[in-house]
N, C-alpha and C. Protein backbone atom coordinates (compact mmCIF):
# COMPACT_ATOMS: atom_id res chain seq x y z
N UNK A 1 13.34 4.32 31.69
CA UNK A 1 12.67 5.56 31.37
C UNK A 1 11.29 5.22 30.80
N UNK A 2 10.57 5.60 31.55
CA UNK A 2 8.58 5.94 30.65
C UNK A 2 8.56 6.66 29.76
N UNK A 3 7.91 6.51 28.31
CA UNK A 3 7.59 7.14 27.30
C UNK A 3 6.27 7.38 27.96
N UNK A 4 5.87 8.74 27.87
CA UNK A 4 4.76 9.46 27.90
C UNK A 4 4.20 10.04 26.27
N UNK A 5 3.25 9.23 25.76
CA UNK A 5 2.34 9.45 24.60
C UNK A 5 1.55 10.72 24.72
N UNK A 6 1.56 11.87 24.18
CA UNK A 6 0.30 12.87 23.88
C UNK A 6 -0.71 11.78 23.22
N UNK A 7 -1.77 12.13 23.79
CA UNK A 7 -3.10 12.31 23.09
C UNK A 7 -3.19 12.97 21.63
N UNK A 8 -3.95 12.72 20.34
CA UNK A 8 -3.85 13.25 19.69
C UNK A 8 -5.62 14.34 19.37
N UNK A 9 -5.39 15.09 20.00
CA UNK A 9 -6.63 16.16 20.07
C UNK A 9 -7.13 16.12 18.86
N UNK A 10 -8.23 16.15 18.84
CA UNK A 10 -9.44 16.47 17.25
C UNK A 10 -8.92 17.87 17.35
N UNK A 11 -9.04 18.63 16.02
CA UNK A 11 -8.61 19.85 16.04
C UNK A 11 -10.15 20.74 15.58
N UNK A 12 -11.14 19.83 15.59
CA UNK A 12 -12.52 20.52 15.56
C UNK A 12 -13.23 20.95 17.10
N UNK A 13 -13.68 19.32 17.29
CA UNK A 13 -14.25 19.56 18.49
C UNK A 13 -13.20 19.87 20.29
N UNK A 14 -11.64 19.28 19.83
CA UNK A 14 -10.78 19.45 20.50
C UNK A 14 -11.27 18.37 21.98
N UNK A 15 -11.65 16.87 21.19
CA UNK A 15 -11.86 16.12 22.03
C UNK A 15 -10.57 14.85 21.80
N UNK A 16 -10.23 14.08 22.60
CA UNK A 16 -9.38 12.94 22.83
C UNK A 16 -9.71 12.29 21.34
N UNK A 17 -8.72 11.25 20.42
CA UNK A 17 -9.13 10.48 19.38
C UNK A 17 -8.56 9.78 19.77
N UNK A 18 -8.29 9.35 21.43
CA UNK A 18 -8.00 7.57 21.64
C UNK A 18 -9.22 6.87 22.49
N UNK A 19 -9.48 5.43 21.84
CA UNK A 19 -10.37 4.95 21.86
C UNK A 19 -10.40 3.96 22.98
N UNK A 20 -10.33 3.77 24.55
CA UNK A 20 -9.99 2.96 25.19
C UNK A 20 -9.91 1.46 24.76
N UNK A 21 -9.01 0.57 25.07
CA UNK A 21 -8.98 -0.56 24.82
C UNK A 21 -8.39 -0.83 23.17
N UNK A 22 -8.28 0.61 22.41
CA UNK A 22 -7.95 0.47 21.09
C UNK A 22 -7.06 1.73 20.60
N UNK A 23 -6.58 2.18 21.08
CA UNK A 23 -5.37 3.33 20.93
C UNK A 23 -6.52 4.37 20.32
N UNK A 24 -5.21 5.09 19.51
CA UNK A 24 -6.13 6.18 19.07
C UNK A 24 -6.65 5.99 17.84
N UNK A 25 -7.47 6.63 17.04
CA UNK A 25 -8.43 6.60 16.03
C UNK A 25 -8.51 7.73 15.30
N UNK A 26 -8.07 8.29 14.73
CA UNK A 26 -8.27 9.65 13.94
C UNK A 26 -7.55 9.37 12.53
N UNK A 27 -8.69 10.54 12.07
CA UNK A 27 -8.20 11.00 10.46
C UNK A 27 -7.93 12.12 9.87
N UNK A 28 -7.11 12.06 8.87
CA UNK A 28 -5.89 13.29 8.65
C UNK A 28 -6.49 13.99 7.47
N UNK A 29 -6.67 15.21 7.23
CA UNK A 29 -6.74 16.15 6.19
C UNK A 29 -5.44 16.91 5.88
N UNK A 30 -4.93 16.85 4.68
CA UNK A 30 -3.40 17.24 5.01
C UNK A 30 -3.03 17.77 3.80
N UNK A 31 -2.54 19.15 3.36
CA UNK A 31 -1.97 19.54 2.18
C UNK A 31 -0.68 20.22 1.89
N UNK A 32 0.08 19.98 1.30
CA UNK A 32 1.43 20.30 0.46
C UNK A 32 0.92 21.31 -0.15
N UNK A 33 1.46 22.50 -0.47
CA UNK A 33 1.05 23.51 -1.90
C UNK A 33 2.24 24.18 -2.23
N UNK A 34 2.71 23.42 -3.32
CA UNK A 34 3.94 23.74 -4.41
C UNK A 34 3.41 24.82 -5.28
N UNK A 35 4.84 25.09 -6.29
CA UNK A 35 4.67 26.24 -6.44
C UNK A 35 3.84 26.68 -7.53
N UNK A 36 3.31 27.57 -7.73
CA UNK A 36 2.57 28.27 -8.34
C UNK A 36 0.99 28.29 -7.70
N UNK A 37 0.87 27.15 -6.45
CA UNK A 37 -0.22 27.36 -6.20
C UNK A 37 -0.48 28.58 -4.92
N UNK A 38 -1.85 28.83 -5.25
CA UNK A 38 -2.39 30.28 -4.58
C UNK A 38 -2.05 30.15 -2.78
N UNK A 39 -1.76 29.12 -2.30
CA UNK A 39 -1.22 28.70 -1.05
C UNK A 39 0.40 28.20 -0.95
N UNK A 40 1.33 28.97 -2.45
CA UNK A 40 2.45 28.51 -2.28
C UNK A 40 3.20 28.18 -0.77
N UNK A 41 3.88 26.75 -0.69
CA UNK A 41 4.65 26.53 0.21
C UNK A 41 4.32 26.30 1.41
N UNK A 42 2.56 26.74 1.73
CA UNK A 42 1.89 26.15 3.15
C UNK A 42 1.39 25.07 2.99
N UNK A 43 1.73 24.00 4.31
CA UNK A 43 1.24 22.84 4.25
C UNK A 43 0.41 22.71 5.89
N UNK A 44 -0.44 21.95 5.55
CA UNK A 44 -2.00 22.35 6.35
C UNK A 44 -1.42 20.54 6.66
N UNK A 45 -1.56 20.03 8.37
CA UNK A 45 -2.58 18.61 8.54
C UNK A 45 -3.67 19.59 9.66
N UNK A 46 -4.65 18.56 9.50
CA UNK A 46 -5.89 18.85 10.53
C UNK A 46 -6.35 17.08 10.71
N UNK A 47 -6.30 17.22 12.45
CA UNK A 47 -6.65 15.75 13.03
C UNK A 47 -7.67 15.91 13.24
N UNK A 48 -8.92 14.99 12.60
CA UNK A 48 -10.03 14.70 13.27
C UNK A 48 -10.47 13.05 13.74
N UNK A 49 -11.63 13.30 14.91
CA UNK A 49 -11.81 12.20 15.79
C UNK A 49 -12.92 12.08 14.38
N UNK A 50 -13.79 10.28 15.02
CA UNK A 50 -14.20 10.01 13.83
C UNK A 50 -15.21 10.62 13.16
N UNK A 51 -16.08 11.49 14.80
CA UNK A 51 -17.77 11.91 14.29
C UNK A 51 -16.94 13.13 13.28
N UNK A 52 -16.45 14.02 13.70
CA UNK A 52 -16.03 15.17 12.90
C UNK A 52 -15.55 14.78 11.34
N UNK A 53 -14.29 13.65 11.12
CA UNK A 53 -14.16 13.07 9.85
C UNK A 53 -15.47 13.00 9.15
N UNK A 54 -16.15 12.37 9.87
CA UNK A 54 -17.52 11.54 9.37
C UNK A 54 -18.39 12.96 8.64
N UNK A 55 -18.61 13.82 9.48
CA UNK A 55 -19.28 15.29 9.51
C UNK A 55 -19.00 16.44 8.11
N UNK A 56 -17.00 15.76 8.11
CA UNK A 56 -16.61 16.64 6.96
C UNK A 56 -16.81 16.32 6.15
N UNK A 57 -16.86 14.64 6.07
CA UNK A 57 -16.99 14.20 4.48
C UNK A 57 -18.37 14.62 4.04
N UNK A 58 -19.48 13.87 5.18
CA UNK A 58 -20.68 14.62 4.55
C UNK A 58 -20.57 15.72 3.88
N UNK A 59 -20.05 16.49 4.51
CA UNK A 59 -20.15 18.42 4.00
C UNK A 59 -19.54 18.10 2.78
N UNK A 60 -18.30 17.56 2.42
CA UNK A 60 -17.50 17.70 0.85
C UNK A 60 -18.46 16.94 0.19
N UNK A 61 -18.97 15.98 0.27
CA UNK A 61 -20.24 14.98 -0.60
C UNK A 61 -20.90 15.72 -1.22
N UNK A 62 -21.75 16.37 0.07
CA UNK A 62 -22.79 17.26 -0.56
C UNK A 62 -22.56 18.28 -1.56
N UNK A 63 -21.03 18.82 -0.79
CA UNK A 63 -20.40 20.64 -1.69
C UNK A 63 -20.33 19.71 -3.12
N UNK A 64 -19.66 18.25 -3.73
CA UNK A 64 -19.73 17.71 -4.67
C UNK A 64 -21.12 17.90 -5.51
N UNK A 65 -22.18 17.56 -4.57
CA UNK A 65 -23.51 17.26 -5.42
C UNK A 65 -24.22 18.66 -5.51
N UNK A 66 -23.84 19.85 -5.00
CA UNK A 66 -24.00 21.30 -5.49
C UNK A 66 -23.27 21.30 -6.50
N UNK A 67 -22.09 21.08 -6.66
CA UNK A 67 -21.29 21.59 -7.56
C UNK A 67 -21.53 20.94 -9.14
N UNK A 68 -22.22 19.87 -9.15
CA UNK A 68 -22.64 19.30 -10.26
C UNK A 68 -24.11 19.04 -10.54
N UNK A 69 -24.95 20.09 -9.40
CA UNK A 69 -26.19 19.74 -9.39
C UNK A 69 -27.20 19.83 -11.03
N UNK A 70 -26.00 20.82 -11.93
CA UNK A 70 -26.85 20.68 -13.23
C UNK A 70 -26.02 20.84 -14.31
N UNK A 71 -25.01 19.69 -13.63
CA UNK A 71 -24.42 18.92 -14.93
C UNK A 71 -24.27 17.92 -15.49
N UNK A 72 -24.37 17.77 -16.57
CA UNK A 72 -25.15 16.99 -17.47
C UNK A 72 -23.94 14.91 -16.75
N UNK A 73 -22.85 15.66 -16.51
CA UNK A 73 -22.46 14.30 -16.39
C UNK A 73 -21.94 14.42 -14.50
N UNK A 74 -22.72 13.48 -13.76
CA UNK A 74 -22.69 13.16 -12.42
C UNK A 74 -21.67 12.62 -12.05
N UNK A 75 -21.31 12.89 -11.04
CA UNK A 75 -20.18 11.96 -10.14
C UNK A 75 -20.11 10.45 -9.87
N UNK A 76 -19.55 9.55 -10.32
CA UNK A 76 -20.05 8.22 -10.29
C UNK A 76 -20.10 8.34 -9.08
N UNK A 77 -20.79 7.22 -8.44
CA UNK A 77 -21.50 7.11 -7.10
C UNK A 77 -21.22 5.28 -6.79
N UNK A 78 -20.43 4.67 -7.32
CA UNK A 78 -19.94 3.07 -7.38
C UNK A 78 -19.78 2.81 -5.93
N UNK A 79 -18.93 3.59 -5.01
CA UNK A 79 -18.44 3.67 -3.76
C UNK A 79 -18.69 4.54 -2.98
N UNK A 80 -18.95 4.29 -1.43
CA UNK A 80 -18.63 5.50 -0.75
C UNK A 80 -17.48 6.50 -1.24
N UNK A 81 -18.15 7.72 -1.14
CA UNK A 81 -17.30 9.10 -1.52
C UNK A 81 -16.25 8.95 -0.23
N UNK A 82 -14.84 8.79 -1.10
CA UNK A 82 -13.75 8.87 -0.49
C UNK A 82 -13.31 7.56 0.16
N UNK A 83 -13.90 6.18 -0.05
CA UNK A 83 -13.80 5.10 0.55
C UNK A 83 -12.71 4.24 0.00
N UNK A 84 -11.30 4.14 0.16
CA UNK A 84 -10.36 3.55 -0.59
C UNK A 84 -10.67 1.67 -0.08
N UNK A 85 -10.76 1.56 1.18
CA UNK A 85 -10.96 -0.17 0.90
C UNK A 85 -11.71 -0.48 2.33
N UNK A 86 -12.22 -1.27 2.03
CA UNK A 86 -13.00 -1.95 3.65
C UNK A 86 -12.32 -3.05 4.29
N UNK A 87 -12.96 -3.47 5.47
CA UNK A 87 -12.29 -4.80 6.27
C UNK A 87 -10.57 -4.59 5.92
N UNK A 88 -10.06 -3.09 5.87
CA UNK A 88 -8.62 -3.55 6.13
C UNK A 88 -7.89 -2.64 7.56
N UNK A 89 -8.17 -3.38 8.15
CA UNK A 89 -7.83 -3.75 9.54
C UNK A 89 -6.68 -3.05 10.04
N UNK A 90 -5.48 -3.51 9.14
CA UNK A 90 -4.11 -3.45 9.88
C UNK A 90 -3.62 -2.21 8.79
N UNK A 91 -3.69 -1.63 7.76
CA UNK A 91 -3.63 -0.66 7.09
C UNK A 91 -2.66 -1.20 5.76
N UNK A 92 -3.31 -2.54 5.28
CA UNK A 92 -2.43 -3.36 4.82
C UNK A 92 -2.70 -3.71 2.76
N UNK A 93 -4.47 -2.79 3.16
CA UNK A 93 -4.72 -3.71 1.51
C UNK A 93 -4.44 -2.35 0.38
């Protein structure tokens, strides 16, 4: 029997997030909302390919640097916004 793989569609631009020669490539926005919150009990994923990931974070960066544009204490800025580790490859560090 053949396993037939879906594609995993960007859910922005609703383009392919597999990368020939390298499977697929996408990143997950994804929320739980327990109780008492104003979205009790809905849980949200949204797949994006990389330009769109890339696109959103910009947008949350920026909505960050509005949101503190005149307060007195800034967002450290040490790392890329939202960057947990580099060179890890296999999803390992």
């Amino acid at each position: 029997m053949t396993e037939t793989h879906k594609d995993t569609i960007c859910d922005v631009c609703a383009t392919s997030t597999r990368v020939p020669g390298y499977g697929e490539q996408f990143g997950t926005l994804q929320a739980l909302w327990g109780y008492g919150a104003g979205h009790d009990g809905e849980r949200y994923r949204v797949n994006l390919c990389e330009s769109c990931f890339f696109a959103a974070l910009a947008f949350l960066k920026q909505e960050r640097r509005t949101q503190n544009l005149f307060s007195d204490e800034q967002p450290c800025e040490e790392r890329p916004f939202g960057l947990v580790a580099r060179d890890d490859y296999f999803g390992d560090s």
